[in-house]
Protein backbone atom coordinates (compact mmCIF):
# COMPACT_ATOMS: atom_id res chain seq x y z
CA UNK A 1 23.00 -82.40 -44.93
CA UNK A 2 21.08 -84.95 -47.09
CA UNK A 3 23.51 -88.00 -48.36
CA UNK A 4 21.66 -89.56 -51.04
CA UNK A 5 18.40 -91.08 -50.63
CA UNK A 6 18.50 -92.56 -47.18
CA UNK A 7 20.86 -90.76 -45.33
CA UNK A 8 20.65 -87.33 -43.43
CA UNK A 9 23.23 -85.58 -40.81
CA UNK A 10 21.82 -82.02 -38.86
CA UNK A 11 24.57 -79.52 -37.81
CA UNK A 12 23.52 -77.69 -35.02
CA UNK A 13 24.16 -74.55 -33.72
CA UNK A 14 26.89 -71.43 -34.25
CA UNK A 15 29.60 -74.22 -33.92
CA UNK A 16 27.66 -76.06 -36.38
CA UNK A 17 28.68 -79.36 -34.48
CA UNK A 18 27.18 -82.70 -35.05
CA UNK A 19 23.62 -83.95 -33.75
CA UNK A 20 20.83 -86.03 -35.28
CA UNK A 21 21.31 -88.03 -38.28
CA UNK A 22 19.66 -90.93 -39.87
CA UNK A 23 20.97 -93.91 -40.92
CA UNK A 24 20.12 -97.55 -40.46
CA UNK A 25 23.08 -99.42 -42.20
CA UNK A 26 20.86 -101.61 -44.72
CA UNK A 27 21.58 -101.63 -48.06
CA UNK A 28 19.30 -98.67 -49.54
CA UNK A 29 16.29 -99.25 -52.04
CA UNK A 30 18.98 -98.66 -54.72
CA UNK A 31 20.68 -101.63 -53.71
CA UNK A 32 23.84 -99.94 -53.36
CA UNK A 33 25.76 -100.11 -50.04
CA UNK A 34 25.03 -97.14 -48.01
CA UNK A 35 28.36 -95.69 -48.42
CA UNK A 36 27.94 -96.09 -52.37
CA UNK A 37 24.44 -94.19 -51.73
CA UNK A 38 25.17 -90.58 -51.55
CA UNK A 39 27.32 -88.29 -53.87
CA UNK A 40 30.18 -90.16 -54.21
CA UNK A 41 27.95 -93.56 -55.47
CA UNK A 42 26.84 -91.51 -57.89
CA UNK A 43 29.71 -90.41 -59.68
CA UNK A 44 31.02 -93.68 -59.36
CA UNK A 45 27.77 -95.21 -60.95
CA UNK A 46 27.69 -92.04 -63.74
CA UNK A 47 31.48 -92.98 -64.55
CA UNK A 48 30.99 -96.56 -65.03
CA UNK A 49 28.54 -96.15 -67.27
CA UNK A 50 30.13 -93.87 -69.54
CA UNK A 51 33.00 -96.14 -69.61
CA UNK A 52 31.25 -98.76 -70.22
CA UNK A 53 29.16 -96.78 -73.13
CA UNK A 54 26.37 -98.33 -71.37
CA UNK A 55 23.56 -96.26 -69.66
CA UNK A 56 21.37 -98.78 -68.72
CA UNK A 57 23.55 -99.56 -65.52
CA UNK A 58 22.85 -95.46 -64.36
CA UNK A 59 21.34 -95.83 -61.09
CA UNK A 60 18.65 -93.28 -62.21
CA UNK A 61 17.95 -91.80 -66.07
CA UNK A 62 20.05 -88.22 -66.92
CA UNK A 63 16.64 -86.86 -68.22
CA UNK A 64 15.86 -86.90 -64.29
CA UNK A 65 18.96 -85.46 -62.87
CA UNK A 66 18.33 -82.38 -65.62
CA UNK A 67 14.63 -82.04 -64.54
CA UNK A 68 15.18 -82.42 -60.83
CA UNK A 69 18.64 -79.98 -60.69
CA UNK A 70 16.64 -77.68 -63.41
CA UNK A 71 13.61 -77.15 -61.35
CA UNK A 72 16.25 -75.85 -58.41
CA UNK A 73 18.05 -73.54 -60.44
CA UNK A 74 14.48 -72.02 -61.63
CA UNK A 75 13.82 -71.55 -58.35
CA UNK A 76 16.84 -69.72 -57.28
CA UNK A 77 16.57 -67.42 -60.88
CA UNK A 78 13.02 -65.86 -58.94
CA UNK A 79 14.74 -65.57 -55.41
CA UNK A 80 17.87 -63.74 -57.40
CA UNK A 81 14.97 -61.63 -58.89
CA UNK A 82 12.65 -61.20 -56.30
CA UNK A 83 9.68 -62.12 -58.68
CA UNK A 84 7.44 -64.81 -59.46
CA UNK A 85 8.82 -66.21 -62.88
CA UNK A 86 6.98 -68.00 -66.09
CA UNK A 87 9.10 -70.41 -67.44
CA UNK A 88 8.43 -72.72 -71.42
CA UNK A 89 9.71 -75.74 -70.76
CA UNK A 90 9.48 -76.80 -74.41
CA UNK A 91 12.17 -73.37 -75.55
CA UNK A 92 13.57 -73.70 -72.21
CA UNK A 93 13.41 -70.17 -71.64
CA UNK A 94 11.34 -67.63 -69.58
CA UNK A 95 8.30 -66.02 -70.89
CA UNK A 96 9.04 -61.96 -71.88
CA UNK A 97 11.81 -61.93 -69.21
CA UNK A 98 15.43 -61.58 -70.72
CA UNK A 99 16.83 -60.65 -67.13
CA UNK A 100 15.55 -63.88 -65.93
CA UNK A 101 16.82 -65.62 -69.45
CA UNK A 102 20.42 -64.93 -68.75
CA UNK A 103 20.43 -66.22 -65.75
CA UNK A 104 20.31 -69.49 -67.62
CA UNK A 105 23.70 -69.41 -68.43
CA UNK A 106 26.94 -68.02 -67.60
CA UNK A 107 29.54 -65.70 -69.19
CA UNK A 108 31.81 -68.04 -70.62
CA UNK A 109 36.03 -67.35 -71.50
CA UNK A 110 37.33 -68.72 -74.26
CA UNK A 111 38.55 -71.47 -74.73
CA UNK A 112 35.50 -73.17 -72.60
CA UNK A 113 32.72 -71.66 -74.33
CA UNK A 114 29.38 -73.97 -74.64
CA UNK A 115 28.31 -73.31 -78.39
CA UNK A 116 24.58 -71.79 -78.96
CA UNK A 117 23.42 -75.09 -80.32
CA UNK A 118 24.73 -78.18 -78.31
């Protein structure tokens, strides 16, 4: 398990149980306490800002969250398929592959349907 930037926990095992982990107690590069550095730090961070309708306190731009989380979910859209994958990022969609396109997205139920153009 990876917490954050700094911190790391390994399960090992059938009993998954507890072993190595790293963690030195110093604040982390973000300057946030180490408990504030993982999941939960961000949220809290994320939900000040929009609060604050300010997002020049974000610990990190959302361009970069999008990029880095897209980049995973590309990934797992060619293990799902079993094939090597071409993707445009300027349409955001794959090249001559409409299997692979809606995988993009999921089969929403009204009323929480995400409109065509956002």
């Amino acid at each position: 398990m990876v917490d954050g930037y700094d911190k790391y926990q390994f399960y090992m095992g059938q009993k998954r149980e507890k072993d190595k982990g790293g963690d030195d107690g110093s604040i982390a590069k973000s300057e946030m306490e180490r408990g504030d550095g993982g999941t939960d730090g961000h949220f809290k961070n994320w939900i000040k800002a929009v609060r604050a309708h300010d997002k020049t306190i974000l610990n990190g731009p959302v361009e970069t969250a999008h990029l880095a989380s897209g980049l995973a979910h590309l990934g797992n859209i060619a293990y799902r398929l079993g094939r090597v994958l071409t993707f445009d990022p300027q349409s955001e969609k794959f090249i001559n592959d409409p299997d692979a396109d809606k995988l993009l997205t999921r089969n929403y139920r009204a009323p929480y349907v995400v409109p065509e153009n956002v």
